[in-house]
Protein backbone atom coordinates (compact mmCIF):
# COMPACT_ATOMS: atom_id res chain seq x y z
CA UNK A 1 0.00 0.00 0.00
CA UNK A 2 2.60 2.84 0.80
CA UNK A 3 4.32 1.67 -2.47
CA UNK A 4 1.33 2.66 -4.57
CA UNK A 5 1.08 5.90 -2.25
CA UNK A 6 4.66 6.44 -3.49
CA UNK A 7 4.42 5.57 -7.06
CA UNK A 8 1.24 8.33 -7.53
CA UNK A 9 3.68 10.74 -5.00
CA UNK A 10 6.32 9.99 -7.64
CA UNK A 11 3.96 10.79 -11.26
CA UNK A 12 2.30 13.12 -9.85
CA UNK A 13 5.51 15.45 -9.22
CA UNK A 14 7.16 14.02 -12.57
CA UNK A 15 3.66 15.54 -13.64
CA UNK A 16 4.40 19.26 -12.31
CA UNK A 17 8.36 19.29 -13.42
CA UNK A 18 6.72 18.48 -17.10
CA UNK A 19 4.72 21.66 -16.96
CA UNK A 20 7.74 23.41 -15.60
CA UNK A 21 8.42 26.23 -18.54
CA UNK A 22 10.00 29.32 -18.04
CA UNK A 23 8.80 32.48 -18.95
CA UNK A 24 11.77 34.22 -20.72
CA UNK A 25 11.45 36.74 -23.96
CA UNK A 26 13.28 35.20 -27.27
CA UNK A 27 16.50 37.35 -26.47
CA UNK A 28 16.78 36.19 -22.83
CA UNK A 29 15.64 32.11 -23.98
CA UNK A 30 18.12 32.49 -27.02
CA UNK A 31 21.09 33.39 -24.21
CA UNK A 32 20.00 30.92 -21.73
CA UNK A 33 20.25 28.08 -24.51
CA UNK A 34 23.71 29.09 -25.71
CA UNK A 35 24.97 29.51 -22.48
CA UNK A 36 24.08 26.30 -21.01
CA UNK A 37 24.60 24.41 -24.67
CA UNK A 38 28.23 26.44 -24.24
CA UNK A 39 28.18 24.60 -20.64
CA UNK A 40 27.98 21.02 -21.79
CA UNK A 41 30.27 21.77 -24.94
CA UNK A 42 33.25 21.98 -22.22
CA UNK A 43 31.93 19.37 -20.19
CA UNK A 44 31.55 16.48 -22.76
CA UNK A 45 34.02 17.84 -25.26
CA UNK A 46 34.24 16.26 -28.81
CA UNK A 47 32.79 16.01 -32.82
CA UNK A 48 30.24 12.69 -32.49
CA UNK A 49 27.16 13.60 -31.26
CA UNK A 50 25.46 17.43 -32.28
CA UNK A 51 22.67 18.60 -30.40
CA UNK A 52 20.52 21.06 -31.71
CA UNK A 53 17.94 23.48 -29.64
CA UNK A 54 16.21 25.22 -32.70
CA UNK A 55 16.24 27.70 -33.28
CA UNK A 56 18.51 28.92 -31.01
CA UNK A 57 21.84 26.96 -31.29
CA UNK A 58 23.62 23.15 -32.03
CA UNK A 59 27.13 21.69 -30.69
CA UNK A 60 28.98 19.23 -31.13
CA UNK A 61 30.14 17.11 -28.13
CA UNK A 62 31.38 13.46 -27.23
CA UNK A 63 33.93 11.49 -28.78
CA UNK A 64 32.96 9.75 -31.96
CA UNK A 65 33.20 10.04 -35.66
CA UNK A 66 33.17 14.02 -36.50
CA UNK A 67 31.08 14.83 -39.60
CA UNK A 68 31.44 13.42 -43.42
CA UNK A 69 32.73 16.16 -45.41
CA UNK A 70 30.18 15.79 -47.99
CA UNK A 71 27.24 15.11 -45.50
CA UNK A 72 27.91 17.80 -42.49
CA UNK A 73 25.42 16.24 -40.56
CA UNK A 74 27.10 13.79 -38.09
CA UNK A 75 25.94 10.20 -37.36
CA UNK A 76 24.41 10.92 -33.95
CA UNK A 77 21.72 13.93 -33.54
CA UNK A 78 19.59 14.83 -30.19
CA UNK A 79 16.62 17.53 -30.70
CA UNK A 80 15.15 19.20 -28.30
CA UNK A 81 13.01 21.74 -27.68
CA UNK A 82 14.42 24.75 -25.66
CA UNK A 83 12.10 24.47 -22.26
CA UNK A 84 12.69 20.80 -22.75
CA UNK A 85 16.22 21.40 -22.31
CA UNK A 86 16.53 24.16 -19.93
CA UNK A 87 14.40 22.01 -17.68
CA UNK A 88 16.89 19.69 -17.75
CA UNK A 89 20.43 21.59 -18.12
CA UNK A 90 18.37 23.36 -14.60
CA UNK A 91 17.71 19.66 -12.91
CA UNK A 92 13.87 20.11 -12.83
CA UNK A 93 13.37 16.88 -15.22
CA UNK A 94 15.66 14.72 -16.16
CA UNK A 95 16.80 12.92 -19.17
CA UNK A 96 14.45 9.43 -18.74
CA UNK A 97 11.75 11.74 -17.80
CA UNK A 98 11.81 13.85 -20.91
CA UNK A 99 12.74 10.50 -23.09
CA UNK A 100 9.61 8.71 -21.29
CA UNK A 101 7.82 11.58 -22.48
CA UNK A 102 8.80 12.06 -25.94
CA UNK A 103 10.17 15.01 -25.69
CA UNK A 104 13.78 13.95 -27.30
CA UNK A 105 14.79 13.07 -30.65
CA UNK A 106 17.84 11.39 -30.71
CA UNK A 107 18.81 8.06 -33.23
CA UNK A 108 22.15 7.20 -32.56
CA UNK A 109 23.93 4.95 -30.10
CA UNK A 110 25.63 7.25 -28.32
CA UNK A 111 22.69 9.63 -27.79
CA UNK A 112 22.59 9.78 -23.91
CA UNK A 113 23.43 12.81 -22.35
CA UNK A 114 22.22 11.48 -18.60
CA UNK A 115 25.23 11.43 -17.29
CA UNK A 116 26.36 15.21 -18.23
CA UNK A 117 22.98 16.49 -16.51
CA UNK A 118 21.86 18.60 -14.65
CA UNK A 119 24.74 20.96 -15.95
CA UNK A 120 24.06 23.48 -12.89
């Protein structure tokens, strides 16, 4: 019985981080996402993976195979939205939660960036 208890405690708050958005103007969003993008850039240095928060910046980060010349997108991609990844660059959500969700694109073996968040 208190595991059930738990379990609704438990999707009921992942339920309240989801709404979590923040209420920036496109200047102050724009910043936030390059900053933060900027953040995990020096913490997961490298060419494999690119992750891209349109419209407001992509890097390039973990080791792998950098970009085909004639094909500039590289093997691995992650999408996301830019609340979607504030929320979790901040530690609100985190990455199952927004995965669980469907809030991230990624194809690619190496697209897991769990263990480089929260990045503050």
């Amino acid at each position: 019985m208190a595991s059930s208890s738990l379990a609704q405690l438990q999707r009921a708050s992942a339920e309240l981080r989801m709404r979590v958005s923040p209420t920036l103007g496109r200047r102050a969003m724009a910043m936030a996402v390059r900053y933060s993008l900027y953040l995990l850039e020096k913490r997961a240095p490298g060419p494999g993976v690119e992750v891209r928060v349109a419209p407001y910046a992509a890097v390039k980060v973990l080791d792998g195979p950098a970009s085909d010349p004639h094909n500039l997108t590289p093997p691995d991609v992650i999408e996301l939205e830019p609340v979607v990844w504030l929320r979790m660059a901040c530690g609100v959500t985190t990455w199952q939660e927004e995965k669980d969700e469907g809030h991230i694109a990624a194809v690619g073996p190496r697209d897991d960036l769990r263990r480089f968040l929260p990045l503050v």
